[in-house]
Protein backbone atom coordinates (compact mmCIF):
# COMPACT_ATOMS: atom_id res chain seq x y z
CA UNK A 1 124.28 45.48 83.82
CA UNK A 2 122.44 48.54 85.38
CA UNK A 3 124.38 48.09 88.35
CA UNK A 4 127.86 47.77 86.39
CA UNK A 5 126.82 51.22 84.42
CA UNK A 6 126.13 53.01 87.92
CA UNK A 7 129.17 51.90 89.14
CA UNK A 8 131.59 53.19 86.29
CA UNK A 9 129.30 56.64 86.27
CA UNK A 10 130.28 56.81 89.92
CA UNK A 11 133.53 55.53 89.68
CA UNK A 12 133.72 58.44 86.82
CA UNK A 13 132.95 61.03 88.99
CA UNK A 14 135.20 60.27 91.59
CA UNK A 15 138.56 60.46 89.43
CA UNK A 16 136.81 63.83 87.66
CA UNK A 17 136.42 64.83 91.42
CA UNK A 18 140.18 63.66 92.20
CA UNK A 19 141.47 65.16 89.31
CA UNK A 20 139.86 68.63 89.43
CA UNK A 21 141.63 68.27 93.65
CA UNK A 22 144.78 68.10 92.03
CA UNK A 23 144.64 70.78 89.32
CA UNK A 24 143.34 73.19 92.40
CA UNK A 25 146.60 71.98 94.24
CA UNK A 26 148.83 72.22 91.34
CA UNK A 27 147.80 75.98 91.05
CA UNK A 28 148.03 76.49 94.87
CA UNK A 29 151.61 75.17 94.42
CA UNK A 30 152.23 77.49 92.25
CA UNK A 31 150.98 81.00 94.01
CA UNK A 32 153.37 82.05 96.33
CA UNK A 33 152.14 84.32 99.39
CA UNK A 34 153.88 86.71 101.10
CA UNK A 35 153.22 88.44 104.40
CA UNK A 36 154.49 91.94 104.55
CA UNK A 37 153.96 94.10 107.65
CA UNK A 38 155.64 96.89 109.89
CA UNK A 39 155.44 100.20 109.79
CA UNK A 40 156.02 103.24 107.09
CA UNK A 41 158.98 102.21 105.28
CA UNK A 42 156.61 99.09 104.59
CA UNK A 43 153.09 100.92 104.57
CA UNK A 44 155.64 102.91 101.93
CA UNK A 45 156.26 106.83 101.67
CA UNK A 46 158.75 107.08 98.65
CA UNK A 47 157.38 108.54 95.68
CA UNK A 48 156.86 106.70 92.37
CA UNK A 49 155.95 106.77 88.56
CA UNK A 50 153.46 106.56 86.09
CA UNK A 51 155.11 103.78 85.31
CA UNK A 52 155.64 102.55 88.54
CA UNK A 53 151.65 102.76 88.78
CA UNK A 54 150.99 100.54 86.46
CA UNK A 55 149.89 96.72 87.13
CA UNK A 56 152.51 94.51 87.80
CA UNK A 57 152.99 91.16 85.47
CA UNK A 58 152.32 87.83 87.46
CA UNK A 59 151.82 89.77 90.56
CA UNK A 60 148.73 90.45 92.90
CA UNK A 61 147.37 91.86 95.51
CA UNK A 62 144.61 90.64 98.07
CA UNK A 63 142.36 93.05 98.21
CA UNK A 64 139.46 94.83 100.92
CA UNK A 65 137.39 91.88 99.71
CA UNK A 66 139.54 89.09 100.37
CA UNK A 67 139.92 88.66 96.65
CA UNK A 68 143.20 88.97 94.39
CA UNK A 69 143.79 91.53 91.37
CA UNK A 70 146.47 92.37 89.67
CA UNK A 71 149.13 94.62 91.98
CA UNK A 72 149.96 97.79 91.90
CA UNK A 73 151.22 100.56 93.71
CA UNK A 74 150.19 101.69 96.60
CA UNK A 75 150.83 98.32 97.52
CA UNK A 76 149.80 99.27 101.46
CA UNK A 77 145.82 100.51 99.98
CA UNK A 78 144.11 97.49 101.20
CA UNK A 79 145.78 97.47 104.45
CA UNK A 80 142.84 96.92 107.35
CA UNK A 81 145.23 99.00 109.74
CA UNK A 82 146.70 101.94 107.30
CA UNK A 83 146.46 105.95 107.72
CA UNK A 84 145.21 107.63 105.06
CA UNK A 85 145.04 106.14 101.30
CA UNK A 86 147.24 109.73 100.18
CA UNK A 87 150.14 108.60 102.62
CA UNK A 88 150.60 105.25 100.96
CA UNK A 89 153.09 105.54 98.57
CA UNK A 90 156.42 102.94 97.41
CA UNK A 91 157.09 100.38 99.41
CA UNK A 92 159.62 97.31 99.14
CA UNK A 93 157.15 95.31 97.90
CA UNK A 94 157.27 96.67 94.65
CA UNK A 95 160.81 95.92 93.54
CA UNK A 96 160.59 92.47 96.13
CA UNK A 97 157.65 90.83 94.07
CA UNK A 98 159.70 91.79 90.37
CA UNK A 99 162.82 90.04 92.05
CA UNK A 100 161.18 87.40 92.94
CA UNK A 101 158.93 86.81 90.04
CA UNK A 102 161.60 87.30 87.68
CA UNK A 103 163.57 83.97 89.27
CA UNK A 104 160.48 81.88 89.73
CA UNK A 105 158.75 82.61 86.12
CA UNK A 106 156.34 80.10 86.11
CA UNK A 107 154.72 80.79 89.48
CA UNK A 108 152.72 83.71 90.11
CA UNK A 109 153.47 86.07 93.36
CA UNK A 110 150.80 87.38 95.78
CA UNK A 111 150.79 89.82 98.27
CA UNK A 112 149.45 90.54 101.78
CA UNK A 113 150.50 94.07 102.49
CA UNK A 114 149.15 95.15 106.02
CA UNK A 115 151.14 97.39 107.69
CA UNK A 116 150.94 100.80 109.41
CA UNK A 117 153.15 103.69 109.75
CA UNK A 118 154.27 104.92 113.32
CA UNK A 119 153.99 101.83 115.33
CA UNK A 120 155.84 100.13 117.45
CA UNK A 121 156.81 96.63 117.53
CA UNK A 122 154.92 96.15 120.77
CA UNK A 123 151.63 96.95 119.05
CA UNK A 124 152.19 93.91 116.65
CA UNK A 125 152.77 91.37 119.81
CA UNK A 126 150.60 88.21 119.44
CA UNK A 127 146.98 89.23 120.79
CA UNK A 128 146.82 92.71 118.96
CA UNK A 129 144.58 94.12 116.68
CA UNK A 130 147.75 94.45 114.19
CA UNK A 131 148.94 90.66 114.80
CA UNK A 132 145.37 88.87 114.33
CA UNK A 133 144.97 90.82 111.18
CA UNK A 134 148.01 90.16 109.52
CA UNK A 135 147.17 86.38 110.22
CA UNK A 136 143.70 86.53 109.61
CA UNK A 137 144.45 88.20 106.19
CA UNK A 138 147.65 85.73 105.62
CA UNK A 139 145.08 82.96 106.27
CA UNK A 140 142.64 83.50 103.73
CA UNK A 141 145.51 84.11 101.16
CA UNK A 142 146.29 80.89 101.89
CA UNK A 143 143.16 79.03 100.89
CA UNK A 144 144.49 79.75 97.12
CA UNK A 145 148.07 80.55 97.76
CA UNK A 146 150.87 78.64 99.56
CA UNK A 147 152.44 81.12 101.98
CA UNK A 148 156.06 81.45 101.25
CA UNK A 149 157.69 84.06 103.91
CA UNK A 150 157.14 86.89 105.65
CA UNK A 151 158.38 90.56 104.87
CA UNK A 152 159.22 92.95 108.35
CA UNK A 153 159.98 96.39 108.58
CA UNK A 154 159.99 98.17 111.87
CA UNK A 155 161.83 99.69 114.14
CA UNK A 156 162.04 103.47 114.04
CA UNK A 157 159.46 103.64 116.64
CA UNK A 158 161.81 102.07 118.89
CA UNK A 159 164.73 103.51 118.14
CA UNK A 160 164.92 105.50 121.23
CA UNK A 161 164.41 102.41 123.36
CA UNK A 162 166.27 99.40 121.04
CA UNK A 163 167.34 97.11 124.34
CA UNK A 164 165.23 93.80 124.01
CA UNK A 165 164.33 94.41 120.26
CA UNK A 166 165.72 91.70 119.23
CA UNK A 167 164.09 88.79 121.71
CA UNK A 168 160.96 90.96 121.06
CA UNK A 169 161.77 90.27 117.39
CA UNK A 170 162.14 86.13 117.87
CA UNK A 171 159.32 86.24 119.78
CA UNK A 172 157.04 87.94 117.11
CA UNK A 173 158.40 85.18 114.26
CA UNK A 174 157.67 82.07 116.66
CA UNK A 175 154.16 83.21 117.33
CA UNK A 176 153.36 84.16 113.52
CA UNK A 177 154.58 80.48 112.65
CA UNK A 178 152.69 78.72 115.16
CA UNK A 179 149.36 80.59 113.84
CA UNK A 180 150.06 80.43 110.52
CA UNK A 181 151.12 76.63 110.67
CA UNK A 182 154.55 76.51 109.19
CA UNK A 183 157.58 76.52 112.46
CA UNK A 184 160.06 77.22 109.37
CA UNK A 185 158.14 79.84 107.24
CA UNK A 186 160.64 82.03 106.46
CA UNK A 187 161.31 85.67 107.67
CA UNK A 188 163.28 88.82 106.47
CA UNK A 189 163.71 91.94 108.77
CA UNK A 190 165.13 94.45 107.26
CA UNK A 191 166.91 97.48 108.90
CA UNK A 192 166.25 100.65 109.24
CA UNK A 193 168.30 103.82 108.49
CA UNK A 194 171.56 103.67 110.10
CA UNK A 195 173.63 103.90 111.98
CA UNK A 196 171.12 103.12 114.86
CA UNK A 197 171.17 100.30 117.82
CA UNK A 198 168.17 98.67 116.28
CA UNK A 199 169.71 97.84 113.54
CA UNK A 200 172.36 95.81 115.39
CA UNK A 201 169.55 94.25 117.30
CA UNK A 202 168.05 93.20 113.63
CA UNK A 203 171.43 91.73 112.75
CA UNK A 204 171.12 89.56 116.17
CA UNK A 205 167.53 87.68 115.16
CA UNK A 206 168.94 84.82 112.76
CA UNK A 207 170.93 84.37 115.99
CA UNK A 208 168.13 83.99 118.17
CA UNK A 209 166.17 82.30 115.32
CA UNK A 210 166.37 80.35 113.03
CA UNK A 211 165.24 80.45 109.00
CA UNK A 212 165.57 83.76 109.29
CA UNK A 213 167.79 86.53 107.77
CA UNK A 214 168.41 90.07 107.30
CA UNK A 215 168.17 93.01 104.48
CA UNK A 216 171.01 95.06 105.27
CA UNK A 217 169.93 99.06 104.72
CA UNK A 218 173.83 99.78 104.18
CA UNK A 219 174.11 102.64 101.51
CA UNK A 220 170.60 103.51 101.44
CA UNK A 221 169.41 107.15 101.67
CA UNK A 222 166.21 109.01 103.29
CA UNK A 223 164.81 112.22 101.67
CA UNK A 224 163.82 112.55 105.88
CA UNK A 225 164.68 111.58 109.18
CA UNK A 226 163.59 108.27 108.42
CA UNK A 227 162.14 107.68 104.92
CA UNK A 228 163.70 105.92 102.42
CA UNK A 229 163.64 107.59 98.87
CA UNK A 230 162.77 106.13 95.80
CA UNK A 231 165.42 104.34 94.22
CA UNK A 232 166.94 103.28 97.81
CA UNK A 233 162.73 101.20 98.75
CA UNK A 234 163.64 99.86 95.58
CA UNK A 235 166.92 98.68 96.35
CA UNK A 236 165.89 97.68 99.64
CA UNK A 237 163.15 95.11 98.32
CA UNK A 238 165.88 93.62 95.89
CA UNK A 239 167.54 92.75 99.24
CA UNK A 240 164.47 91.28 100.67
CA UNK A 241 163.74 89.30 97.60
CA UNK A 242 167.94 88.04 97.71
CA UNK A 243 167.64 87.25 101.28
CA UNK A 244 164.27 85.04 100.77
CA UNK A 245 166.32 83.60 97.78
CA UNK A 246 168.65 82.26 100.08
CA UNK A 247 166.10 81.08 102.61
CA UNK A 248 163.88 79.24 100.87
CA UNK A 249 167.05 77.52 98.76
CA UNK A 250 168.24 75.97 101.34
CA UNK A 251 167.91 72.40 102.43
């Protein structure tokens, strides 16, 4: 009889055990990562609101301690690889995570912003200090979160100098899903201010590779040479958020 009570305790345990496994999956499931990385236009440099500075609802942000809080802007302040906190300002991210938390209600959105403003897309190549911590940092987001796409905006830095962008480009994507375990993850680029030759070598890369897709920067404005303004960051991350829509909807 002893032996038949041990045995249901254990037996017990094990489905408490099992069940508490699937409850932490279940809520894995259910928080969908992003990676977003580049340079300014994602660090962010459009100005926002008192409003805008408020927490956003079902979203957040992994912070300088590896642990989420709620998000809000600047999105870029935990960024391992940033300039200075003052520069961070707006970035796509913002109006991105609304989009997309607004068609997937019952999940919650988090973030990975690590980008810095200035560089070029050589400096993110697999091996660099700006590629292993984007996928360290995506990593650990993913011991709570499931990883749902990745967020890229670069390309003024090479404006000068756009031939090979795009292979450069592929390149980057294949070696972000091999570390980060997922050969399909999706992957927006979006475009810089145009007209410029890097943005037709952005248009090439669902060409070159596939489950991925572009956010076209067609009737944005700059308030510089190469800064988005306000309302056009936040036009810009509805376009990410449609074109990872269409991504991750298909079969």
């Amino acid at each position: 009889m002893r032996k038949l009570i041990l045995s249901l305790s254990l037996l017990s345990g094990l489905l408490g055990f099992a069940s508490a496994d699937q409850e932490s999956a279940r809520h894995k499931e259910a928080f969908h990562v992003y990676l977003l990385i580049g340079q300014s236009n994602m660090a962010g440099r459009a100005a926002f609101s008192e409003e805008e500075a408020k927490p956003l609802e079902k979203v957040y942000l992994l912070n300088a301690g590896d642990n989420w809080e709620p998000a809000r802007n600047p999105l870029n302040r935990y960024s391992t690889i940033r300039k200075g906190l003052g520069m961070q300002k707006l970035n796509p991210g913002y109006s991105f995570s609304q989009a997309i938390a607004a068609k997937n209600q019952s999940n919650r959105i988090g973030l990975v912003v690590n980008a810095k403003g200035g560089t070029k897309i050589e400096q993110w190549a697999k091996g660099t200090r700006f590629y292993k911590e984007a996928v360290r940092r995506a990593l650990i987001a993913t011991e709570t979160g499931t990883l749902k796409g990745i967020l890229w905006h670069q390309g003024e830095s090479n404006h000068g100098k756009p031939h090979g962008y795009a292979e450069k480009l592929a390149q980057l994507v294949e070696d972000l899903r091999e570390d980060l375990g997922n050969d399909e993850l999706p992957f927006v680029a979006g475009q810089i201010i145009g007209p410029s030759p890097i943005n037709q070598e952005i248009a090439r890369l669902p060409e070159l590779c596939p489950h991925t897709a572009v956010a076209s920067s067609e009737s944005l404005e700059t308030y510089d040479r190469w800064h988005f303004d306000t309302e056009s960051v936040k036009e810009l991350g509805r376009r990410y958020a449609e074109a990872m829509q269409t991504l991750t909807e298909k079969p």
